[in-house]
C-alpha atoms as a PDB file:
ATOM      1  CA  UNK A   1      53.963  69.076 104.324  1.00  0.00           C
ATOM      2  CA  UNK A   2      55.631  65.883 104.735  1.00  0.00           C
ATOM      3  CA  UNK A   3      57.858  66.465 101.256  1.00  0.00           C
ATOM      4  CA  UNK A   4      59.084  69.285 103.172  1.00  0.00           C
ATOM      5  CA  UNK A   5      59.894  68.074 106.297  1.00  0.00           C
ATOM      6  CA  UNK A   6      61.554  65.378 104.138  1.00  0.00           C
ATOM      7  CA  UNK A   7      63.432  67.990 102.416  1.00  0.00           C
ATOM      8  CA  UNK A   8      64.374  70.036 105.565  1.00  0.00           C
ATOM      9  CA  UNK A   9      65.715  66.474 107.181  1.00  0.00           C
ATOM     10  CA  UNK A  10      69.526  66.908 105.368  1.00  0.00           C
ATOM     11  CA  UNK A  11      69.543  70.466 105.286  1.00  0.00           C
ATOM     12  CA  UNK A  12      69.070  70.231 109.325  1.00  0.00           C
ATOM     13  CA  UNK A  13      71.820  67.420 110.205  1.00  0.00           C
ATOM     14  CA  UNK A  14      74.324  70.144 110.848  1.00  0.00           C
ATOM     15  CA  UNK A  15      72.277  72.080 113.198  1.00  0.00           C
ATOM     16  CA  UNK A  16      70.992  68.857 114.841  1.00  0.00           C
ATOM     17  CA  UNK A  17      74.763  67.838 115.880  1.00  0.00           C
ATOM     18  CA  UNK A  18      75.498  71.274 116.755  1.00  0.00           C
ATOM     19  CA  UNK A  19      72.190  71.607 119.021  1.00  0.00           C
ATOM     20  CA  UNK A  20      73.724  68.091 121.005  1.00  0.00           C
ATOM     21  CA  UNK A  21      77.064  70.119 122.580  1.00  0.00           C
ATOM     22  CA  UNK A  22      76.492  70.448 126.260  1.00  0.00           C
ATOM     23  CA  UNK A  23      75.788  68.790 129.151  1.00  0.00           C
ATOM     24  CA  UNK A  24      72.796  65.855 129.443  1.00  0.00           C
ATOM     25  CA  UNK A  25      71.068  66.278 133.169  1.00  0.00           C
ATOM     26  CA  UNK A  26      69.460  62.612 133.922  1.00  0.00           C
ATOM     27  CA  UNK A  27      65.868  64.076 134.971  1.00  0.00           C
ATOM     28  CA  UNK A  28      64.652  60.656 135.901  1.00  0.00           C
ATOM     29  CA  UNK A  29      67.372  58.791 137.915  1.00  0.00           C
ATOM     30  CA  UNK A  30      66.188  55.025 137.823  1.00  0.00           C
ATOM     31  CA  UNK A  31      65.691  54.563 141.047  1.00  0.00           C
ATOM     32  CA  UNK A  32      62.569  56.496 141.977  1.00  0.00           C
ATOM     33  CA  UNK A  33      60.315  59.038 140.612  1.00  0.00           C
ATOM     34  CA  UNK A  34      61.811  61.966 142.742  1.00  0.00           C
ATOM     35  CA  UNK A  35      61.595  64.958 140.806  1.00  0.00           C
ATOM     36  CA  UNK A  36      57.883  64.007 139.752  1.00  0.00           C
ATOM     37  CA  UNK A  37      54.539  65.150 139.997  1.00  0.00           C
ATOM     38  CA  UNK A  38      51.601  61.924 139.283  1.00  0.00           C
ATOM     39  CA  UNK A  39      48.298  63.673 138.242  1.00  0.00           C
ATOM     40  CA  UNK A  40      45.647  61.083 137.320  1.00  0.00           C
ATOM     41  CA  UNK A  41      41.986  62.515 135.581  1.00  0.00           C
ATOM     42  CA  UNK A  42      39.473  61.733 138.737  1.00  0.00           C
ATOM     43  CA  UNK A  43      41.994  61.550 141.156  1.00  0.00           C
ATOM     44  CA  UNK A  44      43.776  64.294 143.638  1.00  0.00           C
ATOM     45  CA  UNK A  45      47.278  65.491 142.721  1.00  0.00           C
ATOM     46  CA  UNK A  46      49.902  62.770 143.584  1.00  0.00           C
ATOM     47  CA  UNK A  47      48.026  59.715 143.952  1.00  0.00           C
ATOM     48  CA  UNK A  48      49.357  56.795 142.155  1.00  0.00           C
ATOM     49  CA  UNK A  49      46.620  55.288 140.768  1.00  0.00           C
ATOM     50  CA  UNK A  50      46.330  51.078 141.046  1.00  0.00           C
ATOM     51  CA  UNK A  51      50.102  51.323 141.347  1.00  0.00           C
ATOM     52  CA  UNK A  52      50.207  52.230 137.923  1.00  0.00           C
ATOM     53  CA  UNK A  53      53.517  54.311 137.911  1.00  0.00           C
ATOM     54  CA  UNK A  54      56.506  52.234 139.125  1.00  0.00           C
ATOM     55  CA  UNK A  55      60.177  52.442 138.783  1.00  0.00           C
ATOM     56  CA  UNK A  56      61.797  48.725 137.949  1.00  0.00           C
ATOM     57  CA  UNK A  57      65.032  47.511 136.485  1.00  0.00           C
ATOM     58  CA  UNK A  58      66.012  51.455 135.930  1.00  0.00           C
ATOM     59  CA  UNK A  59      63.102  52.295 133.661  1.00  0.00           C
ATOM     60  CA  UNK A  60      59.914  54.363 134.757  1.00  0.00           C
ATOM     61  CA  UNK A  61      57.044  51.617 134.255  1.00  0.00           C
ATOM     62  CA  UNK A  62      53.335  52.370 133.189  1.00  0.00           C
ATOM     63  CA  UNK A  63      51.738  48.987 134.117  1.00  0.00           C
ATOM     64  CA  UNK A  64      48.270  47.761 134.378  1.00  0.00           C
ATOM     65  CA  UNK A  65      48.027  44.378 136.154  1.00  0.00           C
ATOM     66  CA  UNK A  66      46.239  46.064 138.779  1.00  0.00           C
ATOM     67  CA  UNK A  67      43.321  47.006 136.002  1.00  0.00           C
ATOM     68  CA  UNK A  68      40.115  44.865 135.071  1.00  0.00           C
ATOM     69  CA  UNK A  69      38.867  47.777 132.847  1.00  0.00           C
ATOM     70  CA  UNK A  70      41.261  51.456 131.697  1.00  0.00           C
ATOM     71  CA  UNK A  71      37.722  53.066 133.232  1.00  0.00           C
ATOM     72  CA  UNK A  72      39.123  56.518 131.779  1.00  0.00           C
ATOM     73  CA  UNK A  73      41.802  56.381 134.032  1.00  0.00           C
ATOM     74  CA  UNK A  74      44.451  58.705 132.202  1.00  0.00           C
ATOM     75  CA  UNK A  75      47.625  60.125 133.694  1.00  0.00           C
ATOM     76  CA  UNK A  76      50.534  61.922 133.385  1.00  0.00           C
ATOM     77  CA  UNK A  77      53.654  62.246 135.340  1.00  0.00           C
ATOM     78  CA  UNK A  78      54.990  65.263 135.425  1.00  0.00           C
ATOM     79  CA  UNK A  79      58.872  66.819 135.653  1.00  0.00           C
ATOM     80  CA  UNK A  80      59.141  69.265 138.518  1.00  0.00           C
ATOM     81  CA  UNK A  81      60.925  72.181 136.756  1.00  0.00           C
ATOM     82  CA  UNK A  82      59.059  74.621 133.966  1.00  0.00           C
ATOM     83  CA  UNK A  83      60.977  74.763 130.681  1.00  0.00           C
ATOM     84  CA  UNK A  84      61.339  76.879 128.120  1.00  0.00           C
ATOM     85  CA  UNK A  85      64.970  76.312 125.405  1.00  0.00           C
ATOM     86  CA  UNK A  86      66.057  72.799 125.881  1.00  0.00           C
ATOM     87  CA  UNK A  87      66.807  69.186 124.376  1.00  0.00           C
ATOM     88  CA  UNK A  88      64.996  66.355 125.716  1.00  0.00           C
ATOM     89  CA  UNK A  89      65.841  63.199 125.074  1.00  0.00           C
ATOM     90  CA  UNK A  90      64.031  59.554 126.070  1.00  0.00           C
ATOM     91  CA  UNK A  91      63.751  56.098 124.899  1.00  0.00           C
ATOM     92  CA  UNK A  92      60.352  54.221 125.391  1.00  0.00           C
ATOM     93  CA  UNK A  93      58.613  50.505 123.990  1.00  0.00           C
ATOM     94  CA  UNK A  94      55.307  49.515 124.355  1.00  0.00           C
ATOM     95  CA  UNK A  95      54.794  46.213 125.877  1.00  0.00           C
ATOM     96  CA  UNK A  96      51.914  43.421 126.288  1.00  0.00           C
ATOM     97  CA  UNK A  97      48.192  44.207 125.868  1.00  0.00           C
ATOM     98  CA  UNK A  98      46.232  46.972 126.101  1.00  0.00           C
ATOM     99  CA  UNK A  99      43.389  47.454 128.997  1.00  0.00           C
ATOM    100  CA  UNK A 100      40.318  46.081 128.404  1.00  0.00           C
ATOM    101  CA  UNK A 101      37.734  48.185 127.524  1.00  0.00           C
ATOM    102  CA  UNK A 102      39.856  50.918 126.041  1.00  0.00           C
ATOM    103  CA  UNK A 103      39.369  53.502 123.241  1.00  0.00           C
ATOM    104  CA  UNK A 104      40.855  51.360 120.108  1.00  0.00           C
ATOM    105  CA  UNK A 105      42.939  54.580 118.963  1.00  0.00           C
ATOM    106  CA  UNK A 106      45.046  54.243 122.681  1.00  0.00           C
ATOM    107  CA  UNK A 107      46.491  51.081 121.448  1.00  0.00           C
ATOM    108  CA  UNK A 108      49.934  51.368 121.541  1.00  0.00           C
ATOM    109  CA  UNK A 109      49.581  54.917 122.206  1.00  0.00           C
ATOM    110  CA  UNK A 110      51.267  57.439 124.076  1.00  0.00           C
ATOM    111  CA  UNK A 111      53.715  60.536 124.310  1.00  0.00           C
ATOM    112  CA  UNK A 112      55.277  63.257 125.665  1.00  0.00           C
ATOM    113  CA  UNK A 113      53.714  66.304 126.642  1.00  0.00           C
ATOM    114  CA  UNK A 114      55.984  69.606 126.908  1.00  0.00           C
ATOM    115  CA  UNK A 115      55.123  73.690 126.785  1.00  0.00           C
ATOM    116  CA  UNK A 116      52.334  71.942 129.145  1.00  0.00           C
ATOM    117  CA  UNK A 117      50.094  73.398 132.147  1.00  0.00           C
ATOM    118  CA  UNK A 118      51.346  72.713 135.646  1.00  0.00           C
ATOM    119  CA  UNK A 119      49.888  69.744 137.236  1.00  0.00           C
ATOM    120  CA  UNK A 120      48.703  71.930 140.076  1.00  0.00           C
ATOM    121  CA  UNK A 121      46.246  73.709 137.936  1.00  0.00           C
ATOM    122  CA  UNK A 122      44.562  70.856 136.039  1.00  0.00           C
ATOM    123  CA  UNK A 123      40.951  70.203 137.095  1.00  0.00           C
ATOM    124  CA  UNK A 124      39.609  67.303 138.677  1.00  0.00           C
ATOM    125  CA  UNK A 125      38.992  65.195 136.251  1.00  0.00           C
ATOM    126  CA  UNK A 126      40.767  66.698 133.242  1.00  0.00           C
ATOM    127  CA  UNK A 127      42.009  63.901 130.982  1.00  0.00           C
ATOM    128  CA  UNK A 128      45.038  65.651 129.428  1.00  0.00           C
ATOM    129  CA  UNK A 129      46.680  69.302 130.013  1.00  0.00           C
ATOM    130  CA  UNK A 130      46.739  72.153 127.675  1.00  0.00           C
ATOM    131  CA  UNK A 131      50.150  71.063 126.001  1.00  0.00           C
ATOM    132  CA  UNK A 132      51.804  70.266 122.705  1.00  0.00           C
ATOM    133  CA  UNK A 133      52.046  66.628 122.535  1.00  0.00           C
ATOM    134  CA  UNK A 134      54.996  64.448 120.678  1.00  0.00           C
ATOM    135  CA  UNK A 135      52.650  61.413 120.313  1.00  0.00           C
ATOM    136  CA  UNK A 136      54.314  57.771 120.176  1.00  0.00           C
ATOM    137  CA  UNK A 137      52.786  54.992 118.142  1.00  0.00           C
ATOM    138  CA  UNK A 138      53.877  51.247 117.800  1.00  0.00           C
ATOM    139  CA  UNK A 139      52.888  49.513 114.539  1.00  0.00           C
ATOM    140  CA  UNK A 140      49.618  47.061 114.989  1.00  0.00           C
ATOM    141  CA  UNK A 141      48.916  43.748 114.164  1.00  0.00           C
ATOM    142  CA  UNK A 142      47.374  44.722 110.847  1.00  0.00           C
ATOM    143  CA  UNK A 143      50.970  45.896 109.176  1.00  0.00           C
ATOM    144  CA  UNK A 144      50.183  49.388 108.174  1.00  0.00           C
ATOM    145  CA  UNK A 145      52.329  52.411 108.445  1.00  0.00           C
ATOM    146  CA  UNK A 146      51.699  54.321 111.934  1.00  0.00           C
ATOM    147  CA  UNK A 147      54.167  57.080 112.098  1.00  0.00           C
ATOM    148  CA  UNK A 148      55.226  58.118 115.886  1.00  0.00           C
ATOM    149  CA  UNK A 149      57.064  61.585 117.128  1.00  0.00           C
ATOM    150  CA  UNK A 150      53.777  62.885 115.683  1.00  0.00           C
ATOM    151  CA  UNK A 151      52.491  66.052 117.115  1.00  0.00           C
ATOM    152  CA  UNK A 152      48.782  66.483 118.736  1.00  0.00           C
ATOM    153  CA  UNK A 153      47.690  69.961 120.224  1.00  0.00           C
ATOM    154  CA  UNK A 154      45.330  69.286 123.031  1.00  0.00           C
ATOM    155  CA  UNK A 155      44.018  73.267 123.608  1.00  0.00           C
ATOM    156  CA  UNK A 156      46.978  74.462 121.045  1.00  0.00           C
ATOM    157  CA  UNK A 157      48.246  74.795 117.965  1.00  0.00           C
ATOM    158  CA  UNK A 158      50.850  75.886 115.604  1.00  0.00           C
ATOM    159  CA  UNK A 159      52.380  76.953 112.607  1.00  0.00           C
ATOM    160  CA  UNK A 160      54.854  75.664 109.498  1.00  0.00           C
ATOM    161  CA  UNK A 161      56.155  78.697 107.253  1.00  0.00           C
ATOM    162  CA  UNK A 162      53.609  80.444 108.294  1.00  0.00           C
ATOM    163  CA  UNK A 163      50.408  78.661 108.113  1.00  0.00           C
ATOM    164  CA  UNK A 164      48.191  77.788 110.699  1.00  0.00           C
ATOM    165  CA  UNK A 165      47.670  73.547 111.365  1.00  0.00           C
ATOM    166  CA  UNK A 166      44.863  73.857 113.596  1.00  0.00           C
ATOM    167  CA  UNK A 167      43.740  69.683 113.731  1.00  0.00           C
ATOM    168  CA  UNK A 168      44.155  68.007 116.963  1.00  0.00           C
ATOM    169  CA  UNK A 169      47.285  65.683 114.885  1.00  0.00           C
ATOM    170  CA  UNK A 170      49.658  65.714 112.338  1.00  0.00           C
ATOM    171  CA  UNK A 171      51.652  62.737 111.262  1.00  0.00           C
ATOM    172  CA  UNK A 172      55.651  62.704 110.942  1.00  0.00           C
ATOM    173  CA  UNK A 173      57.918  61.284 108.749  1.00  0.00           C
ATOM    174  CA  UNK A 174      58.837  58.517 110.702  1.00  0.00           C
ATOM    175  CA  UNK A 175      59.297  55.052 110.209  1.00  0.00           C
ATOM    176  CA  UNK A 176      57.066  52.594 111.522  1.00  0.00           C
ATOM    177  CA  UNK A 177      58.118  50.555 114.436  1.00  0.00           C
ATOM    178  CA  UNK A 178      56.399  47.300 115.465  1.00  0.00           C
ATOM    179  CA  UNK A 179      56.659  44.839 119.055  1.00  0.00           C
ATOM    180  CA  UNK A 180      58.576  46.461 121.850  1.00  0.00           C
ATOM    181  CA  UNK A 181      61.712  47.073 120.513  1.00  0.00           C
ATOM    182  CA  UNK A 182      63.494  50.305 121.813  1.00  0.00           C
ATOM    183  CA  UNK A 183      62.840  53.577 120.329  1.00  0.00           C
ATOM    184  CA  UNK A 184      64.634  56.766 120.326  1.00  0.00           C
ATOM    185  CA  UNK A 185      63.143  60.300 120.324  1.00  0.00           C
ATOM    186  CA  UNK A 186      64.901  63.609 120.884  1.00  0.00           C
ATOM    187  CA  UNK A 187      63.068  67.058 121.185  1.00  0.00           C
ATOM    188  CA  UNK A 188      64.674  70.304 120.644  1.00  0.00           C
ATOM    189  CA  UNK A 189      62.588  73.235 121.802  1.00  0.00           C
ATOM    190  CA  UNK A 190      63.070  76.359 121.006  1.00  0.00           C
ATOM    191  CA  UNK A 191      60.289  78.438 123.044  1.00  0.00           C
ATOM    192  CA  UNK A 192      58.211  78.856 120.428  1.00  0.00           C
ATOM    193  CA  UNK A 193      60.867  79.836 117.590  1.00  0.00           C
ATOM    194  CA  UNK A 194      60.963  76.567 116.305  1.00  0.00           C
ATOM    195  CA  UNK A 195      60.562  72.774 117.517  1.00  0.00           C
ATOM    196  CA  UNK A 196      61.799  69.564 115.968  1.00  0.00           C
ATOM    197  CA  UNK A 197      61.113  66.209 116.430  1.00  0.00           C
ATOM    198  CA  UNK A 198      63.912  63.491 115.699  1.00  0.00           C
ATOM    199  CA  UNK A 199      63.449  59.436 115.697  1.00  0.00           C
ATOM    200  CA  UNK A 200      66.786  57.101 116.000  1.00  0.00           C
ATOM    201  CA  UNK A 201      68.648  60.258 115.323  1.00  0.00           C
ATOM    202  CA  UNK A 202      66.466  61.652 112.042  1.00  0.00           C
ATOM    203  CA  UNK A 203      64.058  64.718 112.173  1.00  0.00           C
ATOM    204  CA  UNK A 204      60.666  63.969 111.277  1.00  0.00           C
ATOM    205  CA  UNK A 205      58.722  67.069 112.402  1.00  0.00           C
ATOM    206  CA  UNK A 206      59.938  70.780 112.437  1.00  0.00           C
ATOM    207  CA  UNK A 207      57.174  73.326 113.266  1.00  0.00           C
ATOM    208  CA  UNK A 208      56.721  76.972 115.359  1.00  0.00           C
ATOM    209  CA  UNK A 209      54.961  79.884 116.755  1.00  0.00           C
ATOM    210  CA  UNK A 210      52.724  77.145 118.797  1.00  0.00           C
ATOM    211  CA  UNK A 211      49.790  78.776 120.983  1.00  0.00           C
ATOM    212  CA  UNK A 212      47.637  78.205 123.613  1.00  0.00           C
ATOM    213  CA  UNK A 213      43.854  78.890 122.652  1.00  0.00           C
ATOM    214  CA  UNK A 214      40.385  79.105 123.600  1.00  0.00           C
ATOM    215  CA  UNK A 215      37.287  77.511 123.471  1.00  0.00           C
ATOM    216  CA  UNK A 216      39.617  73.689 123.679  1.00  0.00           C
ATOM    217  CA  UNK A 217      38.009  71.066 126.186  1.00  0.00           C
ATOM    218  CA  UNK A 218      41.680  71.203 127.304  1.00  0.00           C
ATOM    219  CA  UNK A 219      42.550  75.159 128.040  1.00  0.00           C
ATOM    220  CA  UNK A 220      38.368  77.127 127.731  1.00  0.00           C
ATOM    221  CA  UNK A 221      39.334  76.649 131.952  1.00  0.00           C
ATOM    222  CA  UNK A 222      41.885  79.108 132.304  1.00  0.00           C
ATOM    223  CA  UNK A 223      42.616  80.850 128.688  1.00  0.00           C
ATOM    224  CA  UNK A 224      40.259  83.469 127.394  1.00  0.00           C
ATOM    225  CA  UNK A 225      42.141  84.403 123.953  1.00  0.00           C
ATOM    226  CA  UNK A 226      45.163  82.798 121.962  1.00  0.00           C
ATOM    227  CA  UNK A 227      48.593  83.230 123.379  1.00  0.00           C
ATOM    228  CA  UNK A 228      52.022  82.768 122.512  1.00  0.00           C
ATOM    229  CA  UNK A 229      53.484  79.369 124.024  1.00  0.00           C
ATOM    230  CA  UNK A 230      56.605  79.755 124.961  1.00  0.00           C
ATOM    231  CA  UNK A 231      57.532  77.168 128.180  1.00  0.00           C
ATOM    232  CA  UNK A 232      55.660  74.702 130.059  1.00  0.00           C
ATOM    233  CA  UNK A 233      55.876  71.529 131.981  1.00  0.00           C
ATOM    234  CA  UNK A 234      57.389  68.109 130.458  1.00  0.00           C
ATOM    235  CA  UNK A 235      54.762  64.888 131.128  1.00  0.00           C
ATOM    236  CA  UNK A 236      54.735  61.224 130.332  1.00  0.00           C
ATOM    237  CA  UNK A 237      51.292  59.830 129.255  1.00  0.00           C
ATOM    238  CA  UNK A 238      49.572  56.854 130.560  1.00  0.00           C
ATOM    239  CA  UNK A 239      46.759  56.440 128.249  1.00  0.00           C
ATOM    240  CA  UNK A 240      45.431  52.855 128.875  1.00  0.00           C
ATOM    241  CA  UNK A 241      48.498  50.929 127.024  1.00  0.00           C
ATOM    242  CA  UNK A 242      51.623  49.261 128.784  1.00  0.00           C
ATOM    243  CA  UNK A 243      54.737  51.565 128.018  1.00  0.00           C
ATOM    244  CA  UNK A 244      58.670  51.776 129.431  1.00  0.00           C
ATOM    245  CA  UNK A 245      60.369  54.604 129.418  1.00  0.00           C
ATOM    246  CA  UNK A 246      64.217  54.911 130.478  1.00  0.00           C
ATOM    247  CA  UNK A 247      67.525  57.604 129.620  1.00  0.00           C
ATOM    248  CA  UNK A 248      65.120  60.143 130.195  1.00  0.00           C
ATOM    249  CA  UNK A 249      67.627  63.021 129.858  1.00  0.00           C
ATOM    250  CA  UNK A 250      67.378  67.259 129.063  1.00  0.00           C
ATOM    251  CA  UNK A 251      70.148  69.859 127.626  1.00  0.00           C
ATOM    252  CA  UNK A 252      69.994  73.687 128.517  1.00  0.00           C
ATOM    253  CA  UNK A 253      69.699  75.700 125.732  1.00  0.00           C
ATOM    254  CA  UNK A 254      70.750  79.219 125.508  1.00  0.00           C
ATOM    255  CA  UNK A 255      67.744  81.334 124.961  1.00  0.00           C
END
């Protein structure tokens, strides 16, 4: 699979400028976090959790001073408006320490969730929504490849020419990127016709046909056979690891 995407990368450039013509809509304006929906697992819809969310120096913080211990406290914030054919476009960088007390594979961990369940109908204490997930990764201490824009399926999955990847994740064909430098990602999402992933500008993932499905921790709630998943909510994670985001931006795209 990754030869292919690696393949598929120059054969896509045209397509990938063509897919940038239009208009960018700022969806998070720097200044607040009007427009979004904070939905932490144990907690009612909208609380802000230990101040954990905050908007500072025009980028949407996740920050943990307030935390002795992550005590399973995951989050996501969620865009207001359901989305189906679009670009999205953000840059993030993970910063200082993780929590205390954390799962080791949250370190320097966290994403994007989009084709995603309202926040409204998440359970209590449901740690992450039925979603496809572009996961971001910073490179550890140890100097090994870590590949971000990967894709997880938390109650989903999906296909590539045809064949079912059914894991929970898949890695890209990204670089590795280590400390908190900047880094780029752009989505283009297709329904479920076809989605790419892009780093700095270069496509790493390119899959389709993703589904919702049963018997998933993440979707058994509310799904009783697979479906076709076609639109959905866009989230930031907060998964126990310091992250900024900022330039969080999304195109239109004709269905």
């Amino acid at each position: 699979m990754i030869k292919k995407l690696a393949a598929i990368g120059l054969m896509l450039s045209a397509s990938f400028a063509q897919a940038q013509e239009g208009e960018w809509e700022q969806i998070f304006n720097g200044e607040n976090l009007d427009g979004w929906t904070i939905k932490f697992s144990g907690q009612d819809l909208g609380v802000n959790y230990r101040d954990t969310f905050r908007v500072e120096d025009g980028m949407m913080r996740v920050v943990y001073d307030n935390y002795e211990t992550f005590d399973d406290a995951y989050a996501h914030i969620y865009y207001k408006e359901k989305l189906s054919h679009y670009r999205l476009k953000l840059e993030y960088r993970f910063t200082g320490l993780q929590v205390p007390e954390s799962e080791v594979w949250n370190n320097r961990n966290s994403g994007v969730m989009f084709h995603s369940q309202s926040p409204e109908s998440m359970y209590f204490d449901q740690d992450f929504p039925a979603s496809v997930e572009a996961q971001f990764l910073g490179g550890l201490e140890d100097g090994k490849e870590r590949q971000t824009a990967n894709i997880c399926t938390p109650g989903t999955d999906f296909h590539i020419d045809g064949e079912l990847y059914s894991e929970h994740c898949y890695r890209s064909t990204s670089k590795t990127y280590f400390g908190d430098q900047w880094v780029s990602i752009e989505l283009e999402v297709r329904g479920d016709e076809v989605i790419r992933h892009f780093v700095n500008g270069e496509l790493v993932f390119e899959y389709e046909k993703t589904r919702i499905i049963p018997n998933e921790e993440d979707s058994a709630h509310f799904i009783k056979e697979a479906l076709p998943l076609k639109e959905g909510y866009i989230a930031l994670q907060a998964e126990s690891h310091p992250i900024d985001f900022r330039n969080v931006y999304i195109m239109r795209l004709i269905d």
